[in-house]
Protein backbone atom coordinates (compact mmCIF):
# COMPACT_ATOMS: atom_id res chain seq x y z
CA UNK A 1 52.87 185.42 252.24
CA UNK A 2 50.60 182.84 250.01
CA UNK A 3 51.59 181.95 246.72
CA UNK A 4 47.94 182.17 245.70
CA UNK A 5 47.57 185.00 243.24
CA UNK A 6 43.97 184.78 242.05
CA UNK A 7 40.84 182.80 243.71
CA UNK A 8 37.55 182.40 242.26
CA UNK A 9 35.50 181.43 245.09
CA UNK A 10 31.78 180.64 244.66
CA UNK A 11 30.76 181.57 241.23
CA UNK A 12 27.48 180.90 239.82
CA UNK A 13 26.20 181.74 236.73
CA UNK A 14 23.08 180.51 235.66
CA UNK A 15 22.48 181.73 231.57
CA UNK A 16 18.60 183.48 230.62
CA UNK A 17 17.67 180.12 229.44
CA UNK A 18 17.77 178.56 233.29
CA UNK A 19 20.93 176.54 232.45
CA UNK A 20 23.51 176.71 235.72
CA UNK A 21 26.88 176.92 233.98
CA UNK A 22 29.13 177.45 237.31
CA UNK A 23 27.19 176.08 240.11
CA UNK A 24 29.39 177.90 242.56
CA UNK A 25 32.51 176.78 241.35
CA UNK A 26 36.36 177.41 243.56
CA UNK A 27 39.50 177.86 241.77
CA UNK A 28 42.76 179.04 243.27
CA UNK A 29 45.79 179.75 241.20
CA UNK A 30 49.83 180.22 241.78
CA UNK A 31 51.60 182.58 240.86
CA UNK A 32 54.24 181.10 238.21
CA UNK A 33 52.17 177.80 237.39
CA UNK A 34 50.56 176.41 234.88
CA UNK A 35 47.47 175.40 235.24
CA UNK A 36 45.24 173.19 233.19
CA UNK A 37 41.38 173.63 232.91
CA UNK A 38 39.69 170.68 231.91
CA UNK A 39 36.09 169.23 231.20
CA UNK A 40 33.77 168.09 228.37
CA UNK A 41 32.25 170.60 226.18
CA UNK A 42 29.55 172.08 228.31
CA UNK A 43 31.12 171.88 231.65
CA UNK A 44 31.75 175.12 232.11
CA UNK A 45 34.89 175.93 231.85
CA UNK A 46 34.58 178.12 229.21
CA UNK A 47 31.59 180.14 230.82
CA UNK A 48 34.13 180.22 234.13
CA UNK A 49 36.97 181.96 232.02
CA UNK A 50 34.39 184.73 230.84
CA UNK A 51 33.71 185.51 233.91
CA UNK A 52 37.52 186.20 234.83
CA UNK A 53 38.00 187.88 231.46
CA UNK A 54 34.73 189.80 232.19
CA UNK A 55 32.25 188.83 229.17
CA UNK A 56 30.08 187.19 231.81
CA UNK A 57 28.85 188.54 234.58
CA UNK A 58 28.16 186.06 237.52
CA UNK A 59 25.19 185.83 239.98
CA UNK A 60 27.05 185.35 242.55
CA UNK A 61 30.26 184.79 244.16
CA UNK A 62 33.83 186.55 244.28
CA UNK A 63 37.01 187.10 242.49
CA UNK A 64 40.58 187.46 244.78
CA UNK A 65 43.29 189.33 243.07
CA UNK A 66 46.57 189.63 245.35
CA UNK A 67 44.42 188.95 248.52
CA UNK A 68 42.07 191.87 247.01
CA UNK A 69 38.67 191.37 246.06
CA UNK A 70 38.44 193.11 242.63
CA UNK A 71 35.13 193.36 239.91
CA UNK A 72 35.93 192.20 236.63
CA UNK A 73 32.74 193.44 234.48
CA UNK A 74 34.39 194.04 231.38
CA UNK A 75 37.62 192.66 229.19
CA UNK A 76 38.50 196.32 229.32
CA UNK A 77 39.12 196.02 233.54
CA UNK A 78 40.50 192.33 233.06
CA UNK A 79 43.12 193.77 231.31
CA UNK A 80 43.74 196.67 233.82
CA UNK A 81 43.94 194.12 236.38
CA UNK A 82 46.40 192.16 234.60
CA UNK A 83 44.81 189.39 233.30
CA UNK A 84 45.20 188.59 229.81
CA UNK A 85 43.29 185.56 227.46
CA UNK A 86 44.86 184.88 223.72
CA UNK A 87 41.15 183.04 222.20
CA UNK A 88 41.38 179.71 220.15
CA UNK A 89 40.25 181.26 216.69
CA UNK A 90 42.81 184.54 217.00
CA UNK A 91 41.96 188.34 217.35
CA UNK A 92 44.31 189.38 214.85
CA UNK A 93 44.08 192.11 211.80
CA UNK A 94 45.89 190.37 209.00
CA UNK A 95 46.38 193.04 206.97
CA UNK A 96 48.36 195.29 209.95
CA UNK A 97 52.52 193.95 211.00
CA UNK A 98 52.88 191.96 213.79
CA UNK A 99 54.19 195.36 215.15
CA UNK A 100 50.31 197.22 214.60
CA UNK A 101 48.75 193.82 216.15
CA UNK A 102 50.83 193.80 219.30
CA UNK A 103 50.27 197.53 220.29
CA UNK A 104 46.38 198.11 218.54
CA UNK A 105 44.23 200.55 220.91
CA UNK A 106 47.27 202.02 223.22
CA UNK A 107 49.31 202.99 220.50
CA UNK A 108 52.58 205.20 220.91
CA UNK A 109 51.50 208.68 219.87
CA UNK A 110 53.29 211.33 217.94
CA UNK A 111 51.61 214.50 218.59
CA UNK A 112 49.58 213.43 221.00
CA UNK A 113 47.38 212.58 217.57
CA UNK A 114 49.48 209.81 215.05
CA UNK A 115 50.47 206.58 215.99
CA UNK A 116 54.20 207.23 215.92
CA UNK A 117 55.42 203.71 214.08
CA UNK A 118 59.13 203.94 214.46
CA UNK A 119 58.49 204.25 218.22
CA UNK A 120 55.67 201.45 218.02
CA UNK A 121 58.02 198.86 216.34
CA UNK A 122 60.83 199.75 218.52
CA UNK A 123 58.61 198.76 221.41
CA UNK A 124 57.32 195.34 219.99
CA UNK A 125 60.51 194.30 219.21
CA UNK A 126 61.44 194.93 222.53
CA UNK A 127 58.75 193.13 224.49
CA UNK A 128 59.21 190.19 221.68
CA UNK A 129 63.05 190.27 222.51
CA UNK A 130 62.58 190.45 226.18
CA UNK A 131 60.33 187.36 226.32
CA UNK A 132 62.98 185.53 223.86
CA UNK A 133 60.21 185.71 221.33
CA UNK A 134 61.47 185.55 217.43
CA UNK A 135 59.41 187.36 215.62
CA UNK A 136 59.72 189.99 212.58
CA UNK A 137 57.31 192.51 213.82
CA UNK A 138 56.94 194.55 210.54
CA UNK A 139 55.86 191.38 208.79
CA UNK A 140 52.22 191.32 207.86
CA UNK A 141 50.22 189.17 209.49
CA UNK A 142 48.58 187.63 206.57
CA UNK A 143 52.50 186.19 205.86
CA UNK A 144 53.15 184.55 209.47
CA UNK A 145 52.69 180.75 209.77
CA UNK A 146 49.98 179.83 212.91
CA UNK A 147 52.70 179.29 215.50
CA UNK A 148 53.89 182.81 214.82
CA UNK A 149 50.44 184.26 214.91
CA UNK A 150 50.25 182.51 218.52
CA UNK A 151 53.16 184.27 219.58
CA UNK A 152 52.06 188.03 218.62
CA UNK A 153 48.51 187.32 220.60
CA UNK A 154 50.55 186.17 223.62
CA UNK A 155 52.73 189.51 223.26
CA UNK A 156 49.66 191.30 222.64
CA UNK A 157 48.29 190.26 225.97
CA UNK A 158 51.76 190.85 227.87
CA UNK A 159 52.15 194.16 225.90
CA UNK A 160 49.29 195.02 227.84
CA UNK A 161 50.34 194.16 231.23
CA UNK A 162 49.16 190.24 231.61
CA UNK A 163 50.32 188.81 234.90
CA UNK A 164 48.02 186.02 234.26
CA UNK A 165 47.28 184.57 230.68
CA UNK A 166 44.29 182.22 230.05
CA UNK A 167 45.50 179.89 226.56
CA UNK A 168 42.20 178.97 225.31
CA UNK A 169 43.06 175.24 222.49
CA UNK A 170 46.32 177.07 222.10
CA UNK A 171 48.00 173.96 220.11
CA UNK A 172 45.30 173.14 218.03
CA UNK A 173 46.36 174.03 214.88
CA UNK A 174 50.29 174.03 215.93
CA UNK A 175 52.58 170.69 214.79
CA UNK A 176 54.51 168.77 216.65
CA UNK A 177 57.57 171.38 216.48
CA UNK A 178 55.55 174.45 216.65
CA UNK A 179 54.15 172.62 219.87
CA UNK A 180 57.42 171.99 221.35
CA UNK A 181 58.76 175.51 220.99
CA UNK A 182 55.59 176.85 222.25
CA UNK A 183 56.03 175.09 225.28
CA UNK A 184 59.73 176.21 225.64
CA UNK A 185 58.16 179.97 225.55
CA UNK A 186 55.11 179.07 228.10
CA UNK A 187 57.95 177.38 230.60
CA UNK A 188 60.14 181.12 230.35
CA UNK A 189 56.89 183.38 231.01
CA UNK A 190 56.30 180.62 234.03
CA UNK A 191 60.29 181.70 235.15
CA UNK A 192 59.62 185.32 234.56
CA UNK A 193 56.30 184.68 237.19
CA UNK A 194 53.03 184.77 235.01
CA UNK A 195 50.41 182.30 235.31
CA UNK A 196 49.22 180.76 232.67
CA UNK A 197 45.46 178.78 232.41
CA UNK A 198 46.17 176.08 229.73
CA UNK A 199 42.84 174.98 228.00
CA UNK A 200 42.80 172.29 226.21
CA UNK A 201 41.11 168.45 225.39
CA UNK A 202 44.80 166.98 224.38
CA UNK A 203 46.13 165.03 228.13
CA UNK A 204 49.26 164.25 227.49
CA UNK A 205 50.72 168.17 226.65
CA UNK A 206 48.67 168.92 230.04
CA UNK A 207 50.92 166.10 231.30
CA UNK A 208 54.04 167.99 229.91
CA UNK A 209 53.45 171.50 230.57
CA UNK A 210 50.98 171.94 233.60
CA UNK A 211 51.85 171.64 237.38
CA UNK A 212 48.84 171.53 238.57
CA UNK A 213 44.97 170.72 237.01
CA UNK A 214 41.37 171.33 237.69
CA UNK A 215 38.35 169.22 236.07
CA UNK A 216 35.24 170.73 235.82
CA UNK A 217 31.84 168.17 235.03
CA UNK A 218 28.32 169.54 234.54
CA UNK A 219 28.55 172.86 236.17
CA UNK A 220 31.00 172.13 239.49
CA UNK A 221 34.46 171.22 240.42
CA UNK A 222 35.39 167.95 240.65
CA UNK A 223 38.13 168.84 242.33
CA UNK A 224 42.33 170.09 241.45
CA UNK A 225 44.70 167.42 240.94
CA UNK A 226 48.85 168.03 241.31
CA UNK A 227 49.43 166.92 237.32
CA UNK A 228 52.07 164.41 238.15
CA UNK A 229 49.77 162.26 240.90
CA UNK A 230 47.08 161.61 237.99
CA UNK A 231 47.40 159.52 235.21
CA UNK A 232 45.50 160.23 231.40
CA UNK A 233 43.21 157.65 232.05
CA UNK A 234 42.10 159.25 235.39
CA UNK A 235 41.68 162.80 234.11
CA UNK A 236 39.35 161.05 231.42
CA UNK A 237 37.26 159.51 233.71
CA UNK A 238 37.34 162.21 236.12
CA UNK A 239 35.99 164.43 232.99
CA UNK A 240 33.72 162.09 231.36
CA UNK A 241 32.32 160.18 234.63
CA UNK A 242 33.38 156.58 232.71
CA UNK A 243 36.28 155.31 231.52
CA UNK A 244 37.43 156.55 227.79
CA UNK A 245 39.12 154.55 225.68
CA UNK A 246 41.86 156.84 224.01
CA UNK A 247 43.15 154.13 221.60
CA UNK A 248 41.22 152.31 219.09
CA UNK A 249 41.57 148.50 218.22
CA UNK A 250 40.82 149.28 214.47
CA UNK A 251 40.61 146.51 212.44
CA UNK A 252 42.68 146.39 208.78
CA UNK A 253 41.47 148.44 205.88
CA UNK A 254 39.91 146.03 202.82
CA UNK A 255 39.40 148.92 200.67
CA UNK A 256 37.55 148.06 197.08
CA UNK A 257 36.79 149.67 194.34
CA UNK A 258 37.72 153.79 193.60
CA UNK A 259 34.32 156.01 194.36
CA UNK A 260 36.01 159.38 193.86
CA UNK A 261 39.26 160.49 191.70
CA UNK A 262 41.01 163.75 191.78
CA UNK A 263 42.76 164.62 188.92
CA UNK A 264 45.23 167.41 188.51
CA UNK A 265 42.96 169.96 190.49
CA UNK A 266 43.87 173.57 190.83
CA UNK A 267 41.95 176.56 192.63
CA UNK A 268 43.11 179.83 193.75
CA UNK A 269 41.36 182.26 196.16
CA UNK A 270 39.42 185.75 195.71
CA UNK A 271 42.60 187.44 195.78
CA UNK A 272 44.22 185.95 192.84
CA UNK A 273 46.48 183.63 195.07
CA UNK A 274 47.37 179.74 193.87
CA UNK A 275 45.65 177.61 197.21
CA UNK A 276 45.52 174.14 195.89
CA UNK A 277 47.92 173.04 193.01
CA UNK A 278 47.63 170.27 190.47
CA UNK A 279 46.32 168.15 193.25
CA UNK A 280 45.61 164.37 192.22
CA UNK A 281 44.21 161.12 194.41
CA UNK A 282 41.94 158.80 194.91
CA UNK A 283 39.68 157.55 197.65
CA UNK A 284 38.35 154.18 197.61
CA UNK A 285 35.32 151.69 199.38
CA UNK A 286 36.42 151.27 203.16
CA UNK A 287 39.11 153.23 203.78
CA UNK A 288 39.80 156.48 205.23
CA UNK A 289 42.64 158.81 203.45
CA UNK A 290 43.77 161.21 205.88
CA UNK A 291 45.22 164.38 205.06
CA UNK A 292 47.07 166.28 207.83
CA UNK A 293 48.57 169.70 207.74
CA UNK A 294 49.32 172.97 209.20
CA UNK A 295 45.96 175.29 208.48
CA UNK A 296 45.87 177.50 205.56
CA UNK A 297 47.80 174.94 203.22
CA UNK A 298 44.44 174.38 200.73
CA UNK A 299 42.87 171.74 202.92
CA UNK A 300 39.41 173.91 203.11
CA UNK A 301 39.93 174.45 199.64
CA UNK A 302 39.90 171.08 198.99
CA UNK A 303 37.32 170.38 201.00
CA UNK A 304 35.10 173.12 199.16
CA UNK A 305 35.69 171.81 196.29
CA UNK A 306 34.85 167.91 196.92
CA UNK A 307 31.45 169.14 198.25
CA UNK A 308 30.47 171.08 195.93
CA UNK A 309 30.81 175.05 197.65
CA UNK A 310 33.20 176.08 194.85
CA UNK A 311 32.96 175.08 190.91
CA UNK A 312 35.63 178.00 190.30
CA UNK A 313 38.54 175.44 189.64
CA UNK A 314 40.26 173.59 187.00
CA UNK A 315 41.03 170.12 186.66
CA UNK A 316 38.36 167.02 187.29
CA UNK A 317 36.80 165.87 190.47
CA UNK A 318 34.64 162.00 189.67
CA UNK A 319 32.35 160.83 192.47
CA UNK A 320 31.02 157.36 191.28
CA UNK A 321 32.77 158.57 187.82
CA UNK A 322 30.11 161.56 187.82
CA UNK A 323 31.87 164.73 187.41
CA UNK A 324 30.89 167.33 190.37
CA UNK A 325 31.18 170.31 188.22
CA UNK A 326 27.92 168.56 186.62
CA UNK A 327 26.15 167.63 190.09
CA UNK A 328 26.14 170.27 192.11
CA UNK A 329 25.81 170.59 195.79
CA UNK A 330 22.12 168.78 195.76
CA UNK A 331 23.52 166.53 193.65
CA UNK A 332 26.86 165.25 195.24
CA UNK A 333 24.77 164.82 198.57
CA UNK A 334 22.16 162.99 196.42
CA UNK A 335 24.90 159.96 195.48
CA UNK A 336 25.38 159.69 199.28
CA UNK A 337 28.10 162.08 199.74
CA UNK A 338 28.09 163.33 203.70
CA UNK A 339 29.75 166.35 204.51
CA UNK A 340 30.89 167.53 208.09
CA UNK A 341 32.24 171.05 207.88
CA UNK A 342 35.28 172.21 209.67
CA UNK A 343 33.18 175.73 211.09
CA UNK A 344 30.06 173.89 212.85
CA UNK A 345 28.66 177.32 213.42
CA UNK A 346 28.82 178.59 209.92
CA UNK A 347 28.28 176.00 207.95
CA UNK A 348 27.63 172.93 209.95
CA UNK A 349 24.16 174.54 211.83
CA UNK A 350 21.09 177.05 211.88
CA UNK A 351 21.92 178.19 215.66
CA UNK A 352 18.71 179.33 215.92
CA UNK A 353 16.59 176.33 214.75
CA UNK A 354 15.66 173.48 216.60
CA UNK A 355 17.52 169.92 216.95
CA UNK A 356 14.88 168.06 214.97
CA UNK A 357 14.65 171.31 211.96
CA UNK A 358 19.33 170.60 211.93
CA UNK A 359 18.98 167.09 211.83
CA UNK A 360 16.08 166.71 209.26
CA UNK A 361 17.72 170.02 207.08
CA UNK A 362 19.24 167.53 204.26
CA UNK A 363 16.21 164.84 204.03
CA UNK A 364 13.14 167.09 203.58
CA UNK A 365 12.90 165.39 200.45
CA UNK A 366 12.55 161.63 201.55
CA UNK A 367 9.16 160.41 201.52
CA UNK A 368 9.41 158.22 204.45
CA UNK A 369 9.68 162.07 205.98
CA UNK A 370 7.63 163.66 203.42
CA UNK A 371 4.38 163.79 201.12
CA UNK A 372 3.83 165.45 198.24
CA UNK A 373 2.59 168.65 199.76
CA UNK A 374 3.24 168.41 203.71
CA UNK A 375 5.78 166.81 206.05
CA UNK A 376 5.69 163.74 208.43
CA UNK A 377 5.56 165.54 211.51
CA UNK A 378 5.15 162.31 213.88
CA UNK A 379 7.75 160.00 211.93
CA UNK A 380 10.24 163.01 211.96
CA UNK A 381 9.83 163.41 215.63
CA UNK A 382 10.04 159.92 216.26
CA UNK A 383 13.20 159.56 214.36
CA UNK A 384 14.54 162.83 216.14
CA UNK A 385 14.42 161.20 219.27
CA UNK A 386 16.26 158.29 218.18
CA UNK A 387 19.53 160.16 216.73
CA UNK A 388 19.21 161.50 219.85
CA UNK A 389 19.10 158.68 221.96
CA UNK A 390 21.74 156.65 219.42
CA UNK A 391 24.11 160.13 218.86
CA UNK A 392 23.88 160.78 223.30
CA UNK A 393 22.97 164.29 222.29
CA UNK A 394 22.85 165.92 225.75
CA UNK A 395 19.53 168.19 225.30
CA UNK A 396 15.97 169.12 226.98
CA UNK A 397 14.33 167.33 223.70
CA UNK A 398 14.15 167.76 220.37
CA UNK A 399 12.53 171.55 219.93
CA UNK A 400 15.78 172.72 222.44
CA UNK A 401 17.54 175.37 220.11
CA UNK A 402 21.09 173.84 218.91
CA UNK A 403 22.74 177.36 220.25
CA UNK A 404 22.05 176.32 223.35
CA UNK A 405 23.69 173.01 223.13
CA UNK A 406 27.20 172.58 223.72
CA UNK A 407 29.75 172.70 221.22
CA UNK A 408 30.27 169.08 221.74
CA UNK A 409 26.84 168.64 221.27
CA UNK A 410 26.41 170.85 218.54
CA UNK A 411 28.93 168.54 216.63
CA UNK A 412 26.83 165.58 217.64
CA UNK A 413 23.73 167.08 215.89
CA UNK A 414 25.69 167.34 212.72
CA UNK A 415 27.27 163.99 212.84
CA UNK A 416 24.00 162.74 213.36
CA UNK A 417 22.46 164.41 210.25
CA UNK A 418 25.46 163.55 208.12
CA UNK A 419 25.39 159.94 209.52
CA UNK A 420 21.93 159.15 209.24
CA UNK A 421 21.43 159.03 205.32
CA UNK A 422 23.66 156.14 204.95
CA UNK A 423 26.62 157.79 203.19
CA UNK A 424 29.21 156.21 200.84
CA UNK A 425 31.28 158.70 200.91
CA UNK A 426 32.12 160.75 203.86
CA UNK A 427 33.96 164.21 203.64
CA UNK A 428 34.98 164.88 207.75
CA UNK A 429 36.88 168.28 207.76
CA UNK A 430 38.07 168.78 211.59
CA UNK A 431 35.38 166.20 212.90
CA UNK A 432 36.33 166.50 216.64
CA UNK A 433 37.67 170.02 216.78
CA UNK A 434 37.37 171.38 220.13
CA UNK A 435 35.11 169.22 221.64
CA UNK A 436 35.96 166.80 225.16
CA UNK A 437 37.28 163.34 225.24
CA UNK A 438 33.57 162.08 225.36
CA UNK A 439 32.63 163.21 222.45
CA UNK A 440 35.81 162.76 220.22
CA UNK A 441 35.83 158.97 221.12
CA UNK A 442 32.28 158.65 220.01
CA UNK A 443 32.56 160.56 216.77
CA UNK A 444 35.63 158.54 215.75
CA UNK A 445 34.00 155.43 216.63
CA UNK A 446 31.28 156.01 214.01
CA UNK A 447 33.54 156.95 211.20
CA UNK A 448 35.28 153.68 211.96
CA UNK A 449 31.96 151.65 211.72
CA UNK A 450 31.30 152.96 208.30
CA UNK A 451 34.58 152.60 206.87
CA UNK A 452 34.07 148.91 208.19
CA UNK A 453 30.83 149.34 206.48
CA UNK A 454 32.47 150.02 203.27
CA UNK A 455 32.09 153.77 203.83
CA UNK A 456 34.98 155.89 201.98
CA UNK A 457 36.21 158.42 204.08
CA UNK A 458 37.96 161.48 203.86
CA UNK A 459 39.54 162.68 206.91
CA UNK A 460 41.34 166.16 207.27
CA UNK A 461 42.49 167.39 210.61
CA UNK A 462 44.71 169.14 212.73
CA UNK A 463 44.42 166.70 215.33
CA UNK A 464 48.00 164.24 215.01
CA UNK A 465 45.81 162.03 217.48
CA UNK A 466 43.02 161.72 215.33
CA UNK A 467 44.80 161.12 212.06
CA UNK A 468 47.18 158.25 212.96
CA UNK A 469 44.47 156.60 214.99
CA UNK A 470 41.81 156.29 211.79
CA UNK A 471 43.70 156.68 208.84
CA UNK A 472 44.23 153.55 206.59
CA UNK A 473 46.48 156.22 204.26
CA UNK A 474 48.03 159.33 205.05
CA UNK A 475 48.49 162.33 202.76
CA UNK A 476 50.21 165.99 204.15
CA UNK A 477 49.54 168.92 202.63
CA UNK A 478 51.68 171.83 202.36
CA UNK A 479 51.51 174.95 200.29
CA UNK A 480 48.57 173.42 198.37
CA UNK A 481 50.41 170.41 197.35
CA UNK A 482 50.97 166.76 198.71
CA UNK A 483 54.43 166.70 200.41
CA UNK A 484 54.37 162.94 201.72
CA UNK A 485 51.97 160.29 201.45
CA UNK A 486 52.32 157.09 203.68
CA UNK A 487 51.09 154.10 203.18
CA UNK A 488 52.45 152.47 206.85
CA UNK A 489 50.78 154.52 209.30
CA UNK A 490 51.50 152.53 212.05
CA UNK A 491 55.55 152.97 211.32
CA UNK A 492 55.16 156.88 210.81
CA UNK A 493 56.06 158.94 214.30
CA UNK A 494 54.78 162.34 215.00
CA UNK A 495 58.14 164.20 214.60
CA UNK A 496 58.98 162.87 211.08
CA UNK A 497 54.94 163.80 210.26
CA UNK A 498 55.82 167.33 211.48
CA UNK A 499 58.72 167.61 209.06
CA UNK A 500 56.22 167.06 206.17
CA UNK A 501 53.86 169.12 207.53
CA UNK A 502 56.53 172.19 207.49
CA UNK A 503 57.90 171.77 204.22
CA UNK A 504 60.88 170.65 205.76
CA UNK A 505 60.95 167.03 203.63
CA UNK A 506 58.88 166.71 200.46
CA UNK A 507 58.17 163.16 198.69
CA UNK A 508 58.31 163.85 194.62
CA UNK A 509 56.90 160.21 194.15
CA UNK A 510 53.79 160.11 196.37
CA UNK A 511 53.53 156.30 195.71
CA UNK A 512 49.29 154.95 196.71
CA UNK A 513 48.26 158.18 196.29
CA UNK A 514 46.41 157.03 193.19
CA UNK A 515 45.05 153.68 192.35
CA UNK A 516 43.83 153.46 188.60
């Protein structure tokens, strides 16, 4: 009897728009393996996994369940054939337990008409016990740290009868630890004989937790790789169609004088609840400050309050010894101040506008692009084409809608905007979040070039990668505050980072945090 427990064979699915996502794309998977999915934003990997979940339908081609062809046309009959898929941003009601989360739409029923509770937590903590799962199911949601939360949408899915589970980013917002014991809990549902499809930009956990790999590249298969014959280097190239360089040679910080001071800064959220506390720094000419931290600590909150997109908080924020409260949003961007927003969909685009309308949203005030009663058309289309050309925006040409770009591309269309005013002071919340190898290398590359420029930079991400690659300084933020601040990068491992990012060390000193 074959191991093989699902193939795709054939799919293609070409989008209204005439793009071919899957241009008939195989993939066969084992039972009990995991198996990576890999390929730039845009490759169509993620269109591939809709189809097996059922949110796409495909033009053509097959799906083999147990050596039965089977039609997948909604999530609904995914999950009845056993196929489960825990998303990047989670699906989760934080107001409801873990317990109401896990069993939500095939609730135990008392009556035949009430959820009967007792019985519904008695069953989550079963299915979280059986799968060595710790996890207080009549907790609220709203209360569980993120590696938690990743364990009730796995138990969701399995509560449901998930044979095979696609992991869509499933570490990217977990640290180091939260990583590790994630990985312990993926390697027991692999005993117990589920298959998992890991998806996911960061090589070396696909080098420690998948058996096998496939690398998808504009549309097609590029073939499937046993994980230990390849090395990280090969899986880039095989991704990007070049060599990547995942390492920077990133010359010393010579950081000058202070452009923006922080000074005991406090905000608290709609509900009442303390999300940034006392907070104090500063950021200076060529440098970048990163601050790292599990999500949901007040790094947003900071973020929203550096930019402008909250005034509802106490204490003093100085850009260029202006105070922000004073500025405004138009004003903060007019001393310079670039922002790149952690959501690009919400706040970093207008899906529905055009490249050149995105790129040109922040500038329709310059007069090189503008007269005193109409716009530049030809210079603005002209200087479209060259963020274009300069940002490697993959696109049709500058009227293409930015929905229909990639998300990798997306995130090159507001890195170009941002980039293109000149900034002195760049705010980068999340720069590279989900996006390929590609794309990641050349964003980071240009934040390095302006800090070398004299650029100040403030970095925040979830990316461990990211931050100990650019950051001249280090800051970690944990339940609002700074826990740790490092100075030494270079001397600071992942593990001890990890510590600071749980609240399991705190610094009390948080010496070069502030310069004047």
């Amino acid at each position: 009897m074959s191991d093989i427990i699902l193939e795709m064979k054939d799919i293609l699915k070409i989008y209204p728009n005439g793009i071919v996502a899957n241009e008939h794309i195989n993939l066969s998977l084992k039972k009990g393996e995991i198996h990576a999915l890999l390929g730039e934003n845009g490759a169509g990997k993620s269109t591939l996994m809709k189809v097996l979940f059922g949110i796409e339908i495909p033009e053509e081609g097959e799906i083999i369940l147990k050596g039965k062809r089977v039609y997948i046309k909604s999530p609904h009959e995914a999950i009845a054939n056993g196929i489960g898929m825990v998303h990047q941003h989670f699906m989760l009601v934080p107001s409801l337990t873990a317990a109401e989360n896990i069993i939500l739409g095939v609730e135990p029923r008392k009556f035949g008409l009430f959820t009967n509770m007792e019985k519904a937590i008695e069953v989550a903590d079963n299915i979280a016990k059986m799968y060595n799962f710790d996890i207080d199911v009549r907790a609220k949601v709203e209360t569980l740290p993120v590696g938690i939360k990743q364990k009730v949408e796995i138990l969701k899915a399995l509560y449901r009868g998930a044979e095979i589970l696609i992991l869509d980013e499933p570490t990217a917002v977990l640290t180091p630890q939260e990583t590790e014991e994630l990985f312990i809990q993926l390697n027991k549902l692999k005993e117990k004989g589920h298959t998992i499809i890991f998806i996911s930009h960061k090589l070396d956990e696909i080098k420690l937790i998948c058996d096998r790999l496939t690398i998808m590249r504009n549309g097609k298969n590029k073939g499937t790789y046993k994980t230990e014959d390849v090395t990280t280097e090969e899986i880039s190239r095989l991704m990007v169609g070049r060599d990547v360089f995942l390492e920077f040679d990133k010359e010393k910080a010579n950081p000058k004088k202070t452009v923006l001071k922080v000074r005991d800064v406090s905000v608290k959220n709609k509900l009442g609840n303390l999300k940034v506390n006392n907070i104090s720094f500063d950021i200076r000419e060529g440098e970048i400050l990163g601050i790292a931290g599990v999500e949901g600590n007040g790094q947003n909150e900071l973020v929203d309050i550096l930019t402008g997109l909250n005034e509802n908080y106490t204490g003093n924020v100085l850009i260029f010894n202006k105070e922000a409260k004073e500025l405004g949003i138009k004003g903060i961007r007019d001393l310079k101040v670039s922002h790149i927003p952690e959501d690009r969909m919400t706040y970093g685009c207008a899906k529905d506008m055009d490249i050149l309308q995105n790129v040109f949203s922040n500038q329709y005030g310059d007069e090189k692009y503008s007269s005193k009663y109409l716009l530049k058309s030809k210079a603005m289309e002209t200087r479209a084409e060259e963020l274009i050309d300069e940002f490697l925006i993959k696109c049709n040409s500058f009227k293409q809608s930015v929905g229909m770009l990639s998300g990798g591309n997306i995130q090159k269309v507001v890195v170009a905007r941002e980039f293109s005013v000149g900034p002195k002071i760049i705010v980068a919340n999340q720069p590279t979040r989900g996006i390929d190898v590609g794309a990641a290398e050349f964003i980071r590359k240009k934040i390095i070039e302006f800090r070398d420029q004299g650029c100040a930079v403030l970095l925040v991400s979830a990316d461990l990668n990211e931050v100990f690659e650019l950051s001249d300084r280090l800051a970690v933020m944990y339940k609002g505050e700074f826990s740790g601040v490092f100075t030494n990068v270079e001397e600071l491992t992942e593990e001890e980072l990890g510590k600071y990012m749980l609240g399991l060390k705190k610094d009390e000193k948080l010496e070069g945090i502030i310069y004047e």
